[in-house]
Protein backbone atom coordinates (compact mmCIF):
# COMPACT_ATOMS: atom_id res chain seq x y z
CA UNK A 1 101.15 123.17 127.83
CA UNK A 2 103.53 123.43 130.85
CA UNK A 3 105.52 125.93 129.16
CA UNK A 4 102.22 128.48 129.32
CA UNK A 5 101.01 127.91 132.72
CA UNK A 6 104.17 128.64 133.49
CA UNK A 7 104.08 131.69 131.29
CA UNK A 8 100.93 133.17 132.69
CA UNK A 9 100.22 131.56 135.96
CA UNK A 10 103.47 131.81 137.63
CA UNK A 11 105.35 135.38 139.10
CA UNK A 12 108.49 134.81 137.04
CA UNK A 13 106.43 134.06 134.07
CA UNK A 14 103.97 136.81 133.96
CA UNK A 15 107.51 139.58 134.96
CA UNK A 16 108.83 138.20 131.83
CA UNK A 17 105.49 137.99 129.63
CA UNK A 18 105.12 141.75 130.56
CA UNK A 19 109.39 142.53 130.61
CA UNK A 20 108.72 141.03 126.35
CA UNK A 21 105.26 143.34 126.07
CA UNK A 22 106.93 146.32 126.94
CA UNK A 23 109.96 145.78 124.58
CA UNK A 24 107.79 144.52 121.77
CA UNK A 25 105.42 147.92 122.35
CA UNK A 26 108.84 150.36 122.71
CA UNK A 27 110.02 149.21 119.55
CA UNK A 28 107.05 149.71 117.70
CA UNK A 29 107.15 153.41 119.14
CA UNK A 30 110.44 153.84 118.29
CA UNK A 31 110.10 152.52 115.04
CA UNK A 32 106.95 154.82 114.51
CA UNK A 33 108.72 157.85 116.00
CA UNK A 34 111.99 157.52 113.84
CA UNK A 35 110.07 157.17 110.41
CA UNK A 36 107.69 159.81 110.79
CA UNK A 37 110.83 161.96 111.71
CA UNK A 38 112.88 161.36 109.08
CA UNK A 39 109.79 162.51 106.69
CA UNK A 40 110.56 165.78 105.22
CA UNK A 41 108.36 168.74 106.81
CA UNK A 42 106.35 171.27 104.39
């Protein structure tokens, strides 16, 4: 239980929490934007 209030209660832990958000949500962009790119266009 430590390891979350540390995770959400503390500076450090809610920089990284949001550091891991925003790399977890780029990649799913990315990921989106590549695939629909490489689909052949009528």
């Amino acid at each position: 239980m430590k390891l979350f209030h540390d995770l959400f209660f503390t500076d450090y832990g809610l920089m990284s929490f949001i550091g891991i958000m925003f790399m977890l949500g780029m990649g799913v962009f990315f990921l989106r934007l590549f695939l629909s790119g490489s689909a052949p266009k009528p």
